[in-house]
Protein backbone atom coordinates (compact mmCIF):
# COMPACT_ATOMS: atom_id res chain seq x y z
CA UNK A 1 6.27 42.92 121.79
CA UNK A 2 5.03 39.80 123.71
CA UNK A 3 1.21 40.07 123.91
CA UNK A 4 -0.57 37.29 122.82
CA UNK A 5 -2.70 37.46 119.50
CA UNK A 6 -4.83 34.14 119.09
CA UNK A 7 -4.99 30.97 121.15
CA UNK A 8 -2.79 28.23 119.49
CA UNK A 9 -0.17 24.99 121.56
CA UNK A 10 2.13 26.86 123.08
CA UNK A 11 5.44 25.97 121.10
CA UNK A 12 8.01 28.51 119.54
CA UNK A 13 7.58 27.21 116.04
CA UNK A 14 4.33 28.55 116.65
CA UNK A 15 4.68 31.86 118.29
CA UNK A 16 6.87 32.51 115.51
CA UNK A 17 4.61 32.35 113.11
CA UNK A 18 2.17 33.60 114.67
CA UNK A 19 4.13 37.02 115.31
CA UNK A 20 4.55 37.27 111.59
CA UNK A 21 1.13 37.27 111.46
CA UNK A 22 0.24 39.45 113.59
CA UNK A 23 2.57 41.94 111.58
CA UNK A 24 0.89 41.42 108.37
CA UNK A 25 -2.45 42.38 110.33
CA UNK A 26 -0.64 45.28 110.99
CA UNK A 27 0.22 45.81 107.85
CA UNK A 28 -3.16 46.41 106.67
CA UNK A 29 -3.48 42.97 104.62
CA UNK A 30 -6.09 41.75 106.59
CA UNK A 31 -9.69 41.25 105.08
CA UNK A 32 -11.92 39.52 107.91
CA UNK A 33 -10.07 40.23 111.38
CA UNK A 34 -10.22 37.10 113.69
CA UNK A 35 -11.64 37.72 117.01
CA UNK A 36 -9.62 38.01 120.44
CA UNK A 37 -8.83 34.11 121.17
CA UNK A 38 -10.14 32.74 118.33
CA UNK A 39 -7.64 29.90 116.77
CA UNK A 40 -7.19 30.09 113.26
CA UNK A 41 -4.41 28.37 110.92
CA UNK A 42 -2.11 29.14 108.83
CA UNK A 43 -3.83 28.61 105.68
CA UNK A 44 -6.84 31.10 106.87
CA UNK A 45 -4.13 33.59 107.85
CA UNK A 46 -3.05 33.58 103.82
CA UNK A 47 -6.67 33.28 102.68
CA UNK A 48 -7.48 36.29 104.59
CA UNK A 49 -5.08 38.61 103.48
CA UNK A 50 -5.43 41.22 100.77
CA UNK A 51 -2.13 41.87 99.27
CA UNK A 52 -1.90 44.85 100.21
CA UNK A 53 1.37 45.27 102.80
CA UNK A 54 2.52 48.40 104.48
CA UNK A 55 6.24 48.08 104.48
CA UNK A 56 6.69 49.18 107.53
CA UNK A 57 5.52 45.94 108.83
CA UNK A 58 6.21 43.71 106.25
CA UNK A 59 9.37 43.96 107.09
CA UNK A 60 8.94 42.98 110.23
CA UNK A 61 6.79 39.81 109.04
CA UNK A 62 9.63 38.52 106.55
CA UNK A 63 11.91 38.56 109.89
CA UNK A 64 9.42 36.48 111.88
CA UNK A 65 8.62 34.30 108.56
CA UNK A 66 12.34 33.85 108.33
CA UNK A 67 13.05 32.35 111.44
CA UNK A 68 9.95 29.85 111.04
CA UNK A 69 11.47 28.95 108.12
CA UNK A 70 14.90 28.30 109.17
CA UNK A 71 13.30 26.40 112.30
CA UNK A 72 12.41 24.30 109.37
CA UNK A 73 8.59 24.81 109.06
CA UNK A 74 8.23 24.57 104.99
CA UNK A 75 5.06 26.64 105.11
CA UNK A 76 7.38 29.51 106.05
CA UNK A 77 10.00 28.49 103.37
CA UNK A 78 7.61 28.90 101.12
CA UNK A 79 6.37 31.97 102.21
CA UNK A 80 9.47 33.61 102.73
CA UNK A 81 10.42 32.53 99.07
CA UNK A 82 7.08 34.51 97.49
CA UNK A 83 8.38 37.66 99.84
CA UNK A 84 11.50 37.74 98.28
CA UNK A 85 10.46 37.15 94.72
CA UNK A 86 7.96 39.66 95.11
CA UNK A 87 9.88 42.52 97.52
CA UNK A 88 7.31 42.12 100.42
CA UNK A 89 8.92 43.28 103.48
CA UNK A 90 12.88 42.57 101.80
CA UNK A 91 14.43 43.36 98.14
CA UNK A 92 13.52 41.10 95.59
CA UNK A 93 16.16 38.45 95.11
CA UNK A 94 14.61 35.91 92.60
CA UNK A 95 17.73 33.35 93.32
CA UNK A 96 17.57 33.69 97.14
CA UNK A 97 13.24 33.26 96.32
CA UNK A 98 14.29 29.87 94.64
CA UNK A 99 16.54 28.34 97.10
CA UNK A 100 13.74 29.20 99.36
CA UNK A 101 11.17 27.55 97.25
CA UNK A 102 13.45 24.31 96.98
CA UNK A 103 13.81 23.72 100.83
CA UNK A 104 10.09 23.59 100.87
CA UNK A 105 9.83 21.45 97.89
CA UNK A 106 12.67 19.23 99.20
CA UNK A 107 10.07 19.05 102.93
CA UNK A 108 7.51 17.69 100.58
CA UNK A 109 5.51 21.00 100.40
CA UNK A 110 3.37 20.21 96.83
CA UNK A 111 2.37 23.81 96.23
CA UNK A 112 6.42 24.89 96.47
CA UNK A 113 7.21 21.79 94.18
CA UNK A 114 5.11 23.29 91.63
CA UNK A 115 6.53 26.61 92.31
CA UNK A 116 10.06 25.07 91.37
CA UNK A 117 8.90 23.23 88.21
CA UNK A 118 7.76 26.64 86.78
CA UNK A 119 10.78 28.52 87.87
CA UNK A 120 12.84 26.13 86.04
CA UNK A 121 10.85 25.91 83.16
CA UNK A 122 11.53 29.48 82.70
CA UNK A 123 15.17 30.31 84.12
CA UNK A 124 13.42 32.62 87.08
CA UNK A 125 16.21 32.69 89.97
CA UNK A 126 17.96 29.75 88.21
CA UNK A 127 19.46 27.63 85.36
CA UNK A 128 16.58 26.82 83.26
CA UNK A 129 16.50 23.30 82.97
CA UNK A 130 13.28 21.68 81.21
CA UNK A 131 14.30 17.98 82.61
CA UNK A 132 14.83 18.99 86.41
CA UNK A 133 10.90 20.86 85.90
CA UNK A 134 9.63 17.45 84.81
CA UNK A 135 10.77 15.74 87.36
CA UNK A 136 9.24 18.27 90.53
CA UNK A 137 6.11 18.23 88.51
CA UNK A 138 5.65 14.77 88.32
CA UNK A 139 6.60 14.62 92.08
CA UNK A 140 3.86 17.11 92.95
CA UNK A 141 1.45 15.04 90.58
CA UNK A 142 2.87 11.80 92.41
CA UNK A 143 1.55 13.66 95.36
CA UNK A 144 -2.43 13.53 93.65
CA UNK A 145 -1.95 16.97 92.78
CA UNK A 146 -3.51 17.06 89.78
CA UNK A 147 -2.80 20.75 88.15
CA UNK A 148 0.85 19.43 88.61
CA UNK A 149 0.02 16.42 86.82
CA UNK A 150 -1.89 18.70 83.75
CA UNK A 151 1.61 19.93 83.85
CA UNK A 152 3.25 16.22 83.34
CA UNK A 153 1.00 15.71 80.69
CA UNK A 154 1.91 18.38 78.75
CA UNK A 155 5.67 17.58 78.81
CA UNK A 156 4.85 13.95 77.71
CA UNK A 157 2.58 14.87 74.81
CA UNK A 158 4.82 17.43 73.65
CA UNK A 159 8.91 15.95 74.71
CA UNK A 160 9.46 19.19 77.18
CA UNK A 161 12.20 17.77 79.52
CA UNK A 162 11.31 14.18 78.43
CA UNK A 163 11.00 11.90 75.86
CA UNK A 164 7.79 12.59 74.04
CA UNK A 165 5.26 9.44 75.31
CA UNK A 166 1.54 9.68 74.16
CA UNK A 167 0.54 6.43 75.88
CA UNK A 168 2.37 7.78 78.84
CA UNK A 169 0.36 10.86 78.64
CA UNK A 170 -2.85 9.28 78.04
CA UNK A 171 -2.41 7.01 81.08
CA UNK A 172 -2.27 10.64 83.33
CA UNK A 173 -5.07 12.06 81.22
CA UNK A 174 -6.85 8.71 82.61
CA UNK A 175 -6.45 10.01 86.08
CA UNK A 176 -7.86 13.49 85.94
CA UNK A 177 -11.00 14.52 87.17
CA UNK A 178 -13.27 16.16 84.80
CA UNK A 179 -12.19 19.36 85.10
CA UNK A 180 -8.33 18.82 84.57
CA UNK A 181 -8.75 16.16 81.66
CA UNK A 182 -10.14 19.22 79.92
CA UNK A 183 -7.73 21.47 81.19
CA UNK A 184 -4.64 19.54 79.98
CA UNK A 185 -6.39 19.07 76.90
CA UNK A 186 -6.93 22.82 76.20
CA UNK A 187 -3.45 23.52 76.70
CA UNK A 188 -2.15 20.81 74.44
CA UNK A 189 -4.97 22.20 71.44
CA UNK A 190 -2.98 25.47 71.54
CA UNK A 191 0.15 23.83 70.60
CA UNK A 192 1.51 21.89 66.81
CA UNK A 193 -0.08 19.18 65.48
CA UNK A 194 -3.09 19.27 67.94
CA UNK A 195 -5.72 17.21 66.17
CA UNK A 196 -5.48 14.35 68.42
CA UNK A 197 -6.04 16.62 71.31
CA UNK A 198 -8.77 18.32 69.95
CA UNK A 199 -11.09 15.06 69.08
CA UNK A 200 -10.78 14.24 72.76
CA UNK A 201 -12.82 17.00 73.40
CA UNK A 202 -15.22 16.74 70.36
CA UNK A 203 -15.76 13.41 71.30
CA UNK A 204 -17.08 14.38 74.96
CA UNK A 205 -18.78 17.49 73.15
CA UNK A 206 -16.41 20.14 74.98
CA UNK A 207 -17.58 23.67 73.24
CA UNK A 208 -13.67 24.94 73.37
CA UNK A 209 -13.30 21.59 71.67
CA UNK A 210 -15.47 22.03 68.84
CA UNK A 211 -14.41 25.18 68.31
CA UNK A 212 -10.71 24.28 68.07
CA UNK A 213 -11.96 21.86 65.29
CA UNK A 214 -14.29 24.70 63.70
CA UNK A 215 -10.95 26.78 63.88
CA UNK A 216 -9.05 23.98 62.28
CA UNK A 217 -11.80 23.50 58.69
CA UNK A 218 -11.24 26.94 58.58
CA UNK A 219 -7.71 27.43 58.20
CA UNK A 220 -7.09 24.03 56.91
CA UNK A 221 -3.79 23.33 59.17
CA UNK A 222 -4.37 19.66 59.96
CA UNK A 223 -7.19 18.85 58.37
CA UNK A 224 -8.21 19.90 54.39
CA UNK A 225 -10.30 22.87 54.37
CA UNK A 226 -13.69 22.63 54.88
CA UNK A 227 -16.13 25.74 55.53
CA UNK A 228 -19.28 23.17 55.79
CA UNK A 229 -17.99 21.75 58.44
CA UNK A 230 -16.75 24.50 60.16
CA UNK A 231 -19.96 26.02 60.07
CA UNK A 232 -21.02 22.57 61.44
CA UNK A 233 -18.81 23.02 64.81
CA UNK A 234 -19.17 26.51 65.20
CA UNK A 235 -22.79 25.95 65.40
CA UNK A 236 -22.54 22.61 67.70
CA UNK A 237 -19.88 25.18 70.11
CA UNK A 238 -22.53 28.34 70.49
CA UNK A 239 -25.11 26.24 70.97
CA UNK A 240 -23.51 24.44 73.73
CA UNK A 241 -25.02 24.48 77.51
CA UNK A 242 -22.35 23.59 79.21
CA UNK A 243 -21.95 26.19 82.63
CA UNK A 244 -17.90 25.86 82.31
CA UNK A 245 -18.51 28.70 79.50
CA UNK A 246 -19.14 32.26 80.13
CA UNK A 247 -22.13 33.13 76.98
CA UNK A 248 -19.76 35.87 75.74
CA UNK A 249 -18.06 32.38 74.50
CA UNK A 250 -21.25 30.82 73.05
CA UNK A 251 -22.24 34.11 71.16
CA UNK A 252 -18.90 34.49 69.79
CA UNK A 253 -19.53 31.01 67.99
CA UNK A 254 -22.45 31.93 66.66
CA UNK A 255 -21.40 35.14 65.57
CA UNK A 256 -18.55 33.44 63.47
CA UNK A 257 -21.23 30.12 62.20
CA UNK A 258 -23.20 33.86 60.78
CA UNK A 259 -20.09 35.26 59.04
CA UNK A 260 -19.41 32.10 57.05
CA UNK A 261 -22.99 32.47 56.17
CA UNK A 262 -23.07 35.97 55.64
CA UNK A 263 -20.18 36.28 52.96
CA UNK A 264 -20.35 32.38 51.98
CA UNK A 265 -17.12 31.31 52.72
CA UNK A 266 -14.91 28.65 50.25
CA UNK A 267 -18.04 25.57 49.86
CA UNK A 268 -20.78 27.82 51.72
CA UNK A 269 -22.98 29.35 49.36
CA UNK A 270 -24.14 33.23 51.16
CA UNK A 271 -27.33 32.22 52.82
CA UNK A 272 -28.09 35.99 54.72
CA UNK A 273 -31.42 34.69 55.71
CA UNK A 274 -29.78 31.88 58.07
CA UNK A 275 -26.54 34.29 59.20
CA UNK A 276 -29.09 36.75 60.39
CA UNK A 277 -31.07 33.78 62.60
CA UNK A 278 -27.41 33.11 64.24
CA UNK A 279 -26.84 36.87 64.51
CA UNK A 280 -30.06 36.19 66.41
CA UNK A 281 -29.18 33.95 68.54
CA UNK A 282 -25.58 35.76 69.70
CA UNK A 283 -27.28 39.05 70.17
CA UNK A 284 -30.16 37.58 72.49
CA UNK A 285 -27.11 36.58 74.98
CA UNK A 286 -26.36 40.25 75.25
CA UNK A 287 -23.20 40.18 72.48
CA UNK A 288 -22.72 43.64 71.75
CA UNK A 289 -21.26 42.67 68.30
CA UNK A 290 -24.15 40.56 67.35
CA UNK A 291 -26.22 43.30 68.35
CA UNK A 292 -24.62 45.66 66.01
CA UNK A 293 -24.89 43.56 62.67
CA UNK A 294 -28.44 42.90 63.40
CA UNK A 295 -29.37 46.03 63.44
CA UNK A 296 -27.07 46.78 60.44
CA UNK A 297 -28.83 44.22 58.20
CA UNK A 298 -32.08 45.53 59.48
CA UNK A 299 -31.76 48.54 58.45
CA UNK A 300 -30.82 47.79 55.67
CA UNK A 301 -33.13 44.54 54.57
CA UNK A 302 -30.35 41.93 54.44
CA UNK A 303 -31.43 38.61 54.94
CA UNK A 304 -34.81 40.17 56.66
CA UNK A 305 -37.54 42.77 56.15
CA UNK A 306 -36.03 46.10 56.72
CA UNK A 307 -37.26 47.36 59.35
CA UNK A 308 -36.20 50.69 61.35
CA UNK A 309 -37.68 50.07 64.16
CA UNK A 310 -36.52 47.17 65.15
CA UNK A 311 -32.44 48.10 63.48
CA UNK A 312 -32.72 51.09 66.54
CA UNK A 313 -33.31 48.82 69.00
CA UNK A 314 -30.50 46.64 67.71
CA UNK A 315 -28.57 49.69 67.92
CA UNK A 316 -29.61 50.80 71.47
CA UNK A 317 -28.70 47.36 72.88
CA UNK A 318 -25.34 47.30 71.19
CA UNK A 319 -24.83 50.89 72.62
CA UNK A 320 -25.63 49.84 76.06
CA UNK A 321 -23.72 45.99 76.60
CA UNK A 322 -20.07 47.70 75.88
CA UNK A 323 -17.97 49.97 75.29
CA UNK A 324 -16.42 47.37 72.06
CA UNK A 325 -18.71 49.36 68.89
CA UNK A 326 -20.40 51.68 70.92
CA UNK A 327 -18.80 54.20 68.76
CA UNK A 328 -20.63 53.05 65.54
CA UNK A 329 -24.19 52.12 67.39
CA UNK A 330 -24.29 55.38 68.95
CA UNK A 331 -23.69 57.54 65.60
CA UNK A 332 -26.06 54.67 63.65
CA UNK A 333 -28.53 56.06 66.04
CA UNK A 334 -27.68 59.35 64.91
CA UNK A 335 -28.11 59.30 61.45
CA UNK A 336 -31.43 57.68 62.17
CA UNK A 337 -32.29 61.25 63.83
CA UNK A 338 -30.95 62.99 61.35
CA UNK A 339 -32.70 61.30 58.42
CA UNK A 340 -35.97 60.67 60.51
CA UNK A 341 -35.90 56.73 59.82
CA UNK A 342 -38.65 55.44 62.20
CA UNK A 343 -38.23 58.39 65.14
CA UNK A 344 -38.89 62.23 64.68
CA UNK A 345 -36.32 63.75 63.03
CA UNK A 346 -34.40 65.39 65.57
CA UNK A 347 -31.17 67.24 64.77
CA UNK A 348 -30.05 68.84 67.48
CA UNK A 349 -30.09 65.00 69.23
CA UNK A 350 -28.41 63.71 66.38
CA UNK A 351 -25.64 65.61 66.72
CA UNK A 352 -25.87 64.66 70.68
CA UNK A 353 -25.16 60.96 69.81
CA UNK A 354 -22.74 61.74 66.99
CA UNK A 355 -20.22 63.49 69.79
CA UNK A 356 -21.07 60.65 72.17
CA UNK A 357 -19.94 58.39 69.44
CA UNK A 358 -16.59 60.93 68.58
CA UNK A 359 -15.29 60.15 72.01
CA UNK A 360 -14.10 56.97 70.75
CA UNK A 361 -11.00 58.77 69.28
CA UNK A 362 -11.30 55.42 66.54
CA UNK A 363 -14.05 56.39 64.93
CA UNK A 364 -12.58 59.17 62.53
CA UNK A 365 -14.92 59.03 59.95
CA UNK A 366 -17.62 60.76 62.96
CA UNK A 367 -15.08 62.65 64.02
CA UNK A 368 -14.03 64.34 60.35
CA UNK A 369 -17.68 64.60 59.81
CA UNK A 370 -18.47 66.52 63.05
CA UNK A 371 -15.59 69.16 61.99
CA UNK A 372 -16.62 69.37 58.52
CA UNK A 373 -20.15 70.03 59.76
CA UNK A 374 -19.15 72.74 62.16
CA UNK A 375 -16.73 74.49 59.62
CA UNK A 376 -19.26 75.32 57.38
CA UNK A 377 -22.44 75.46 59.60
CA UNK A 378 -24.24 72.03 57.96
CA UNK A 379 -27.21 71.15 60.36
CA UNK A 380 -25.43 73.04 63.08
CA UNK A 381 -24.25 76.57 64.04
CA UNK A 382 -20.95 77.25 62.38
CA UNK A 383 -18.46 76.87 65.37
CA UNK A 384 -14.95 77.58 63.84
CA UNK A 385 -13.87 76.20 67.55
CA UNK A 386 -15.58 72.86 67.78
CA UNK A 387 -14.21 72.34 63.99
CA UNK A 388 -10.32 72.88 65.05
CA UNK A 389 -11.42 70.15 67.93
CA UNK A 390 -12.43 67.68 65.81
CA UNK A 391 -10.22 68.33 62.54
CA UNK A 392 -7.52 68.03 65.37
CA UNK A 393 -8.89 64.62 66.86
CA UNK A 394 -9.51 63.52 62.88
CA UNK A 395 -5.83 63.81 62.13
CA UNK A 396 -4.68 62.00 65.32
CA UNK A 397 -3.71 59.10 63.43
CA UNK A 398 -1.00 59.86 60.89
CA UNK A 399 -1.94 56.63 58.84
CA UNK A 400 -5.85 57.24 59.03
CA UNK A 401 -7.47 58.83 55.34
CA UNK A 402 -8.31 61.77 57.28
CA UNK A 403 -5.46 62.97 58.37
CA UNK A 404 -3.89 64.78 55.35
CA UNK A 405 -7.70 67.19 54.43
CA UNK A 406 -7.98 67.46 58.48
CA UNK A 407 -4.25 69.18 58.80
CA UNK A 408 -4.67 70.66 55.24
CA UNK A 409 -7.29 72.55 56.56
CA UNK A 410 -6.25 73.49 59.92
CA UNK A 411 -2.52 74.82 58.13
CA UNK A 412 -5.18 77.26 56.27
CA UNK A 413 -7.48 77.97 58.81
CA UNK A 414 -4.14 79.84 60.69
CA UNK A 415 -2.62 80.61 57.36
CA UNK A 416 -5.82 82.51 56.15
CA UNK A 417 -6.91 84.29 59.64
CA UNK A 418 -10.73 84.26 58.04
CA UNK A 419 -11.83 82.69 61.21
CA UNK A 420 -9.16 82.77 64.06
CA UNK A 421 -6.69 85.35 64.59
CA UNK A 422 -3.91 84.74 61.80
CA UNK A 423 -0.91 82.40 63.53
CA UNK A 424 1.58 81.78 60.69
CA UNK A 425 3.97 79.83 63.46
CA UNK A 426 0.64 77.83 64.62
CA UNK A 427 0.02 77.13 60.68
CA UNK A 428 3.73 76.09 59.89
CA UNK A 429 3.27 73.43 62.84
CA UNK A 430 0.39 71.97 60.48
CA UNK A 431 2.25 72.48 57.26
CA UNK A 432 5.58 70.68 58.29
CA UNK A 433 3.64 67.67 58.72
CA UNK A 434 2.45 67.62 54.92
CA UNK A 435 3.52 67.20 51.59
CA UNK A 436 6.46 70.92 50.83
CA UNK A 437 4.18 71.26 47.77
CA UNK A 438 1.08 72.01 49.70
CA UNK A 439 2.81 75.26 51.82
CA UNK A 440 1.48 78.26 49.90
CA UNK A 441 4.34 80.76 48.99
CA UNK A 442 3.97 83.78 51.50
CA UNK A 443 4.70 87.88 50.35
């Protein structure tokens, strides 16, 4: 195939690359399709692609990406090392992938230095060796790359592949921008004795920061225990404003400044009142959890005027954000219908929301409930059928308190034949999986 593709300097490096190209457009792993004539470089080919290659082409783009690279273009090496890593277009070969990799770190490619560092950090196509991954990360942060240089950091502060230097380390850190200062400091906070990482970022008020130290009063690692002032930092994290932070991050800070308070924790006396205020605060940035204890402490007047009203629409909002305790809204809701607390009473809906709530296959106190109700025809229609459902979902978990009455009285519901047709093979499944004592003797 000769036809021409896009307009580029006419020079077989280039054709080459551009045929490979043109056979991962074939391949399907185009997103935005260049125009007739329209130049566009490498790096827009890659961006537009969707990772998505048919192999009958891909094959035909490794060739093409192949010869680029041994014509020495290190974009190519590089690319030609991800195909064979991943199997795009050739069998994965994670050694060849890293000899690949290599060539383009040795042209001075940064991204393919990094690539290197990490492979032999881990052993991935090669000899893991900790020093020789020092050394390409520091040349890629040598380069002003500066994720590479996060990654320098790290190996100073902690003595991965070099001798542990914390001045050394510090004088990086001094180089960062903003973003990769607190970057390298996150990763170091996850790692032993951490402390000094973590008052970097409590002293420019990082909320990951102060939550680390709220983390670290609380469990007392490095620092002696201190509940007051990890309900201090919990507090100072969810209140935070920072945009870095998603406000599933800020609630869950609250949420854990409201359990210290809820329970009083070690020097925290309980103080409902104030838990419920943080509650608050989490569930009004849509935190499903925070939601849920609201309206649990609504409804039942801890730490604020019961109120059933506004426990349902505690509920209804916790129902809605996620699927993480919809389970236990949704049958909160129902036993509000049931009883009548604040809306009609309303059986028949009840039991709506209580086999919403049984889907969650966790929830096997709803579940047991809903086949105890349907055995013997409380609130509802006896259904003999809908009870062997649910006894049979209740005893899904061997180790759940449910699971010995639920097969106990599916073994009789088949031993008995009151109900179903008798099965003494169906009820002998059931009865194998309990106690010998419980099998009744048979004539």
């Amino acid at each position: 195939m000769t036809e021409k593709i896009f307009s580029h300097d006419e020079n077989e490096l280039a054709g080459m690359k551009e045929r490979a190209a043109f056979y991962d457009k074939k391949s399907g792993r185009w997103q935005n399709e260049p125009q007739l004539g329209e130049s566009v470089s490498i790096e827009e080919f890659f961006a537009n692609m969707d990772n998505k290659p048919d192999e009958n082409f891909s094959a035909e783009a490794f060739k093409w990406y192949s010869r680029a690279a041994e014509s020495g273009d290190r974009e190519s090496m590089a690319e030609v090392g991800h195909r064979l890593y991943d199997g795009i277009g050739t069998p994965k070969d994670a050694v060849a992938a890293f000899g690949w990799y290599k060539r383009a770190a040795d042209a001075g490619l940064i991204s393919a230095m990094k690539v290197v560092a990490h492979m032999l950090s881990m052993g991935l196509g090669c000899d893991k060796n900790e020093s020789e991954s020092f050394r390409w990360y520091k040349s890629a942060a040598d380069a002003g790359n500066q994720d590479a240089a996060c990654e320098v950091i790290k190996c100073l502060a902690t003595g991965c592949g070099v001798d542990k230097n914390i001045s050394a380390a510090d004088e990086w850190l001094a180089r960062l921008d903003d973003d990769h200062y607190r970057s390298a400091l996150y990763s170091l906070c996850h790692g032993a004795n951490n402390l000094t990482w973590i008052e970097r970022l409590v002293a420019v008020n990082d909320p990951v920061g102060l939550n680390f130290m709220a983390e670290e009063y609380c469990a007392g690692w490095y620092v002696e225990q201190n509940f007051a002032e990890a309900l201090k930092y919990f507090i100072a994290a969810g209140t935070g404003t920072s945009p870095r932070y998603d406000k599933e991050f800020y609630a869950e800070a609250l949420c854990r400044a409201g359990n210290i308070l809820y329970i009083g924790e070690g020097n925290v006396e309980p103080n409902p009142a104030q838990a419920f205020e943080w509650y608050n605060r989490a569930a009004n940035l849509d935190y499903a959890k925070a939601c849920m204890q609201c309206g649990l402490m609504c409804y039942r007047g801890i730490g604020v005027r019961q109120n059933f009203r506004r426990a349902l629409r505690y509920f209804e909002a916790a129902a809605e954000l996620s699927d993480q305790g919809r389970s236990f809204a949704l049958e909160c809701i129902g036993r509000m219908l049931e009883r009548g607390e604040f809306v009609d009473k309303n059986i028949s809906e009840a039991y709506r929301f209580y086999e919403a709530a049984a889907r969650d296959s966790r929830n096997q106190e709803i579940i047991f409930k809903l086949a105890e109700d349907y055995f013997y025809g409380r609130n509802v229609e006896r259904d003999i059928y809908k009870a062997i459902h649910y006894y049979e979902a209740a005893s899904e978990y061997p180790s759940y308190e449910y699971f010995f009455e639920a097969r106990t009285r599916l073994a009789w519901i088949y031993e008995s034949g009151q109900f179903v047709e008798r099965d003494l093979a169906k009820a002998d499944e059931y009865w194998n999986e309990l106690p010998p004592e419980c099998k009744p003797a048979r004539d």
